[in-house]
N, C-alpha and C. Protein backbone atom coordinates (compact mmCIF):
# COMPACT_ATOMS: atom_id res chain seq x y z
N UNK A 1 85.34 128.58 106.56
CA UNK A 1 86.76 128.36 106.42
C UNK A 1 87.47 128.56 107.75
N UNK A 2 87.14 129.41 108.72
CA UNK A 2 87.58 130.03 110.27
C UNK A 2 87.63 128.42 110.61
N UNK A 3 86.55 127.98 110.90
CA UNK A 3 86.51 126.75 111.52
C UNK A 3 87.00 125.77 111.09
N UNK A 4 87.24 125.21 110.10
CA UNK A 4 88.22 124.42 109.82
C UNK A 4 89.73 124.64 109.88
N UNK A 5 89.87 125.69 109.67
CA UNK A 5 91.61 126.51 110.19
C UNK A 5 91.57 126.09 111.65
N UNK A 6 90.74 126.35 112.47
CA UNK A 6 90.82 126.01 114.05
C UNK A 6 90.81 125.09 114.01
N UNK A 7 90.10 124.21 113.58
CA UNK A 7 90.11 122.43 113.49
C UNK A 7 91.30 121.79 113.20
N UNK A 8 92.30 122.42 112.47
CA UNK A 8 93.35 122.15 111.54
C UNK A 8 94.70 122.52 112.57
N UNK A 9 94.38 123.89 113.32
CA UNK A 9 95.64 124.40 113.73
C UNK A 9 96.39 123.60 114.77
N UNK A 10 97.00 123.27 114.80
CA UNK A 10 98.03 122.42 115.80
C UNK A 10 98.35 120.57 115.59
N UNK A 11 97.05 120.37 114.87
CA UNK A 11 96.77 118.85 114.54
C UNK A 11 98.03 118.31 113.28
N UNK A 12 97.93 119.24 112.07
CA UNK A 12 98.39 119.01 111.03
C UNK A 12 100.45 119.32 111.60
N UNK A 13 100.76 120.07 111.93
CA UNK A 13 102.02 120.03 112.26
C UNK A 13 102.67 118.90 113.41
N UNK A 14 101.71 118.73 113.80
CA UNK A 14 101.66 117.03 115.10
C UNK A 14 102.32 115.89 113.97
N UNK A 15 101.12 116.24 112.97
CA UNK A 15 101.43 114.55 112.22
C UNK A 15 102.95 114.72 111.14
N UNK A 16 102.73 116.19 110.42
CA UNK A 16 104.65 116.19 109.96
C UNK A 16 105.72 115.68 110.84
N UNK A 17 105.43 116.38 112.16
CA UNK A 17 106.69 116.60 112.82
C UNK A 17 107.09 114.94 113.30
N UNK A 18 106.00 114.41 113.42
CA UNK A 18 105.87 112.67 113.99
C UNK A 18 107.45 111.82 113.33
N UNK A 19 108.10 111.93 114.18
CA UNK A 19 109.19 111.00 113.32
C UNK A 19 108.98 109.53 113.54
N UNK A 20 108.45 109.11 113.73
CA UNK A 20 107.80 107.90 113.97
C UNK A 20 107.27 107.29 112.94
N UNK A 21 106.32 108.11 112.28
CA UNK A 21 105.45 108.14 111.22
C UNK A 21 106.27 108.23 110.21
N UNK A 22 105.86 107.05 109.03
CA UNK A 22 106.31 107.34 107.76
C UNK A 22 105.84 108.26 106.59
N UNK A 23 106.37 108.30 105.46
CA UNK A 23 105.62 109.50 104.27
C UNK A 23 104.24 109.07 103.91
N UNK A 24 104.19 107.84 103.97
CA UNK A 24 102.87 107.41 103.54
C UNK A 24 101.99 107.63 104.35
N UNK A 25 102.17 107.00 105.98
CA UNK A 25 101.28 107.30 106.80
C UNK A 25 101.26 109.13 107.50
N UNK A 26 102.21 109.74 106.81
CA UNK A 26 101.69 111.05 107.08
C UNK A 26 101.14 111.68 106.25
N UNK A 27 101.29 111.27 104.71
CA UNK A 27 100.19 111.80 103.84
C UNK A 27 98.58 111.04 104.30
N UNK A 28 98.47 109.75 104.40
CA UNK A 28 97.19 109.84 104.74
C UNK A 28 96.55 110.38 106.05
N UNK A 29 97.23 110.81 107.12
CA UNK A 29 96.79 111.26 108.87
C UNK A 29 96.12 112.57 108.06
N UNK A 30 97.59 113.27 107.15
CA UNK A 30 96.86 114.84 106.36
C UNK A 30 95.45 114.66 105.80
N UNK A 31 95.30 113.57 105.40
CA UNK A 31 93.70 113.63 103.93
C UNK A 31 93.07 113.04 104.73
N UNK A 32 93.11 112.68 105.84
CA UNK A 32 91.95 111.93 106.95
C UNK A 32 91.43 113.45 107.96
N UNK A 33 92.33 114.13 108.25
CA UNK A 33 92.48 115.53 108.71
C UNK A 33 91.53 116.42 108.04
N UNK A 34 92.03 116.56 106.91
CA UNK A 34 91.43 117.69 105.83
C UNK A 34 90.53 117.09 105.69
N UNK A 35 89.82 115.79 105.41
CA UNK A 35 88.73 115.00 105.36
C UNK A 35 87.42 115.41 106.25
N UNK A 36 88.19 115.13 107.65
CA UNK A 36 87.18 115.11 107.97
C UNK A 36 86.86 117.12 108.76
N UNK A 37 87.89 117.72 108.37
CA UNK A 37 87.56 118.90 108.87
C UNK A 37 86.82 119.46 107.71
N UNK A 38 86.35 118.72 106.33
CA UNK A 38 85.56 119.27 105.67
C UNK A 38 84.64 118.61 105.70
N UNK A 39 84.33 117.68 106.54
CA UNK A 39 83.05 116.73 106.59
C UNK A 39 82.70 116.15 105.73
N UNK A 40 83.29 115.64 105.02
CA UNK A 40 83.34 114.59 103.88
C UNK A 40 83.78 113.48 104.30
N UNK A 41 82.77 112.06 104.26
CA UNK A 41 83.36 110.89 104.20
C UNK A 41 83.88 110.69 103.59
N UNK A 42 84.96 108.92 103.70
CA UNK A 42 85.53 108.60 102.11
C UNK A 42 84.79 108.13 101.29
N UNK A 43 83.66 107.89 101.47
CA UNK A 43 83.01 107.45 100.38
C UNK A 43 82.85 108.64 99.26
N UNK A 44 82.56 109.53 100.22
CA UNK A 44 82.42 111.33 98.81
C UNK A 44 83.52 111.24 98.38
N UNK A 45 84.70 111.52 99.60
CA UNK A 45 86.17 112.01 98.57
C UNK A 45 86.58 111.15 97.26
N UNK A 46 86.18 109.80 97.72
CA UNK A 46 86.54 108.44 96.84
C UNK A 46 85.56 108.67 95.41
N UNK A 47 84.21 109.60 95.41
CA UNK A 47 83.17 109.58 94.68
C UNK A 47 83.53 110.62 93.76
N UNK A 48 84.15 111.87 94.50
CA UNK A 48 84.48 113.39 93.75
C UNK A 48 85.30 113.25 92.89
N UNK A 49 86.53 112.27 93.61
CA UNK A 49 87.75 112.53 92.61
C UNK A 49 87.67 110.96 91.59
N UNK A 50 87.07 110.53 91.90
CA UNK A 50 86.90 109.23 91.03
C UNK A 50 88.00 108.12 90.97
N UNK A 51 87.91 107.67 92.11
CA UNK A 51 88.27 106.78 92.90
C UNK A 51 87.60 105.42 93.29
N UNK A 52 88.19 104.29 93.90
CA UNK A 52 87.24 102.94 94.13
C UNK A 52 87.91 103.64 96.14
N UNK A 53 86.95 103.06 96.88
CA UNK A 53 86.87 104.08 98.09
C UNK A 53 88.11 103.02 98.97
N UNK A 54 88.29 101.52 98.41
CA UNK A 54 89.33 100.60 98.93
C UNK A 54 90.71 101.29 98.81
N UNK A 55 91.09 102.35 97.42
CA UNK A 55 91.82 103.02 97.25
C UNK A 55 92.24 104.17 98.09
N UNK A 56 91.19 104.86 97.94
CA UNK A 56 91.17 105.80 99.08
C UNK A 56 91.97 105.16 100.69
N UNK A 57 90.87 104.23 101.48
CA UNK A 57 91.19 103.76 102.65
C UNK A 57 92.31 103.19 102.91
N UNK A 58 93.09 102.94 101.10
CA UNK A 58 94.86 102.29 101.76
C UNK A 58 95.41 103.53 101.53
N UNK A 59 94.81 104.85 101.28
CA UNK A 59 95.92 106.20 101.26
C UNK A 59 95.53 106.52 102.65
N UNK A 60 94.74 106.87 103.40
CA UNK A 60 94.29 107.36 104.53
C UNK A 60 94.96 106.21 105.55
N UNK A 61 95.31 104.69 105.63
CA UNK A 61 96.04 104.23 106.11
C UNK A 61 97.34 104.22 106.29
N UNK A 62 97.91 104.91 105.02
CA UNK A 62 99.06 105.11 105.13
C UNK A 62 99.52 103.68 104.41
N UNK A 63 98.95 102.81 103.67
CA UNK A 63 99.19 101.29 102.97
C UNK A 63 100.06 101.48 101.25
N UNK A 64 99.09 102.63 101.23
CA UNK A 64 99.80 103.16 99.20
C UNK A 64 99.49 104.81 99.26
N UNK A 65 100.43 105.00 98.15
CA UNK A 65 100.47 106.62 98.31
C UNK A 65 99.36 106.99 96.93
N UNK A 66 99.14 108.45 97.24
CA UNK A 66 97.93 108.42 95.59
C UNK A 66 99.10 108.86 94.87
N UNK A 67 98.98 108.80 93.63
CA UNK A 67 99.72 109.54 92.37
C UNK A 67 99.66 110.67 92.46
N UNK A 68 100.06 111.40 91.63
CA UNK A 68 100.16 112.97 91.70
C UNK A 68 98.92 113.25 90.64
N UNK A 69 98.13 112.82 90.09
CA UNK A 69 97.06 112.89 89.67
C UNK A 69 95.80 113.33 90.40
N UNK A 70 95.79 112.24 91.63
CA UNK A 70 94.64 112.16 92.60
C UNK A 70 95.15 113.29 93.76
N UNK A 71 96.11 113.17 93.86
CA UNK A 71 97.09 113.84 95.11
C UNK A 71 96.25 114.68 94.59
N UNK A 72 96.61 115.94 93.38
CA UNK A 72 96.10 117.41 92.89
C UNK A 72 95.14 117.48 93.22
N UNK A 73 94.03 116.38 92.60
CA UNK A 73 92.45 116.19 93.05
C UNK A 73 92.16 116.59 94.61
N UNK A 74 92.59 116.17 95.51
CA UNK A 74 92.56 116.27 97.03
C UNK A 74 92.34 117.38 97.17
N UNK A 75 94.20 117.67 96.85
CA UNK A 75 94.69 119.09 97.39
C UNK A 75 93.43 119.93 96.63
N UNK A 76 92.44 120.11 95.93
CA UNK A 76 91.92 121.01 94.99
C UNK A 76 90.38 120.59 95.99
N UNK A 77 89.93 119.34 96.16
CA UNK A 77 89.06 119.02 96.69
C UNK A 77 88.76 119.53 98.20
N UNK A 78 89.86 119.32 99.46
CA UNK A 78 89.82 119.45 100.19
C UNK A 78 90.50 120.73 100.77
N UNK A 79 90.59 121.24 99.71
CA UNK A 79 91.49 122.64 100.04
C UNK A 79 92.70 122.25 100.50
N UNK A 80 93.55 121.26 100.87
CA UNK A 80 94.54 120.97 101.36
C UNK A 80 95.73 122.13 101.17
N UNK A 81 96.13 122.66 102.39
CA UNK A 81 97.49 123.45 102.36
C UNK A 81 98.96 122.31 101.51
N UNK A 82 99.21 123.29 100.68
CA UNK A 82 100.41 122.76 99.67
C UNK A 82 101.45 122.65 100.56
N UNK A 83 101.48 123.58 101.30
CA UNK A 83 102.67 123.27 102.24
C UNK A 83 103.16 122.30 103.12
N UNK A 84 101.80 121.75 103.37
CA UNK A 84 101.33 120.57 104.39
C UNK A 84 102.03 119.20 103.11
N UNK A 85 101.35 119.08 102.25
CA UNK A 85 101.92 117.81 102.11
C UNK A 85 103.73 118.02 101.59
N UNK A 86 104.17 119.17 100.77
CA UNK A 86 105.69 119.05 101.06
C UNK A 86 105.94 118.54 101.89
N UNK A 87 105.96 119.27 103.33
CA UNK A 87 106.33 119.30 104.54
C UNK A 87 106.40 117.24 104.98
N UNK A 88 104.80 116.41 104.26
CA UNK A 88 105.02 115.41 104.46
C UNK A 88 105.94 114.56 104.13
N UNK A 89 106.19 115.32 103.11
CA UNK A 89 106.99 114.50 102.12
C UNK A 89 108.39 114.41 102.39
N UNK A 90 109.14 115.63 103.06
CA UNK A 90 110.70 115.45 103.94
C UNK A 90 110.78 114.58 104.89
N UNK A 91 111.65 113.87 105.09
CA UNK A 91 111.96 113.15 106.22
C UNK A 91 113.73 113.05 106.52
């Protein structure tokens, strides 16, 4: 867990703070982040939470947002900080 917190620290507040970046494409920069700081391809994440992985790759693009269904799944999957995606979600 140490190491992925280090992996995580400074990266994940980069992509909130991005005003550039929209909600969509900052929820997926987060689950591409948490992704891969847990070393999970999308093909797993797309496999765990039961997903088609085309789905996945337009959330991680930032193309469609997941539901709050799959969202939970993530956040539960990838450990995702709750705070992190609020935080995406203001603009």
């Amino acid at each position: 867990m140490k190491n992925k917190e280090l992996l995580l620290s400074g990266e994940i507040e980069k992509i909130i703070e991005d005003k550039n970046k929209t909600t969509n494409s900052k929820i997926g920069s987060v689950l591409k982040a948490y992704r891969i700081a847990n070393e999970l391809s999308q093909q797993a994440v797309s496999d765990k939470i039961g997903i088609n992985i085309r789905t996945y790759q337009k959330w991680e693009a930032g193309n469609q947002i997941p539901n709050a269904r799959d969202l939970f799944k993530m956040i539960k999957l990838l450990e995702i900080d709750i705070e992190h995606v609020e935080k995406a979600f203001e603009e």
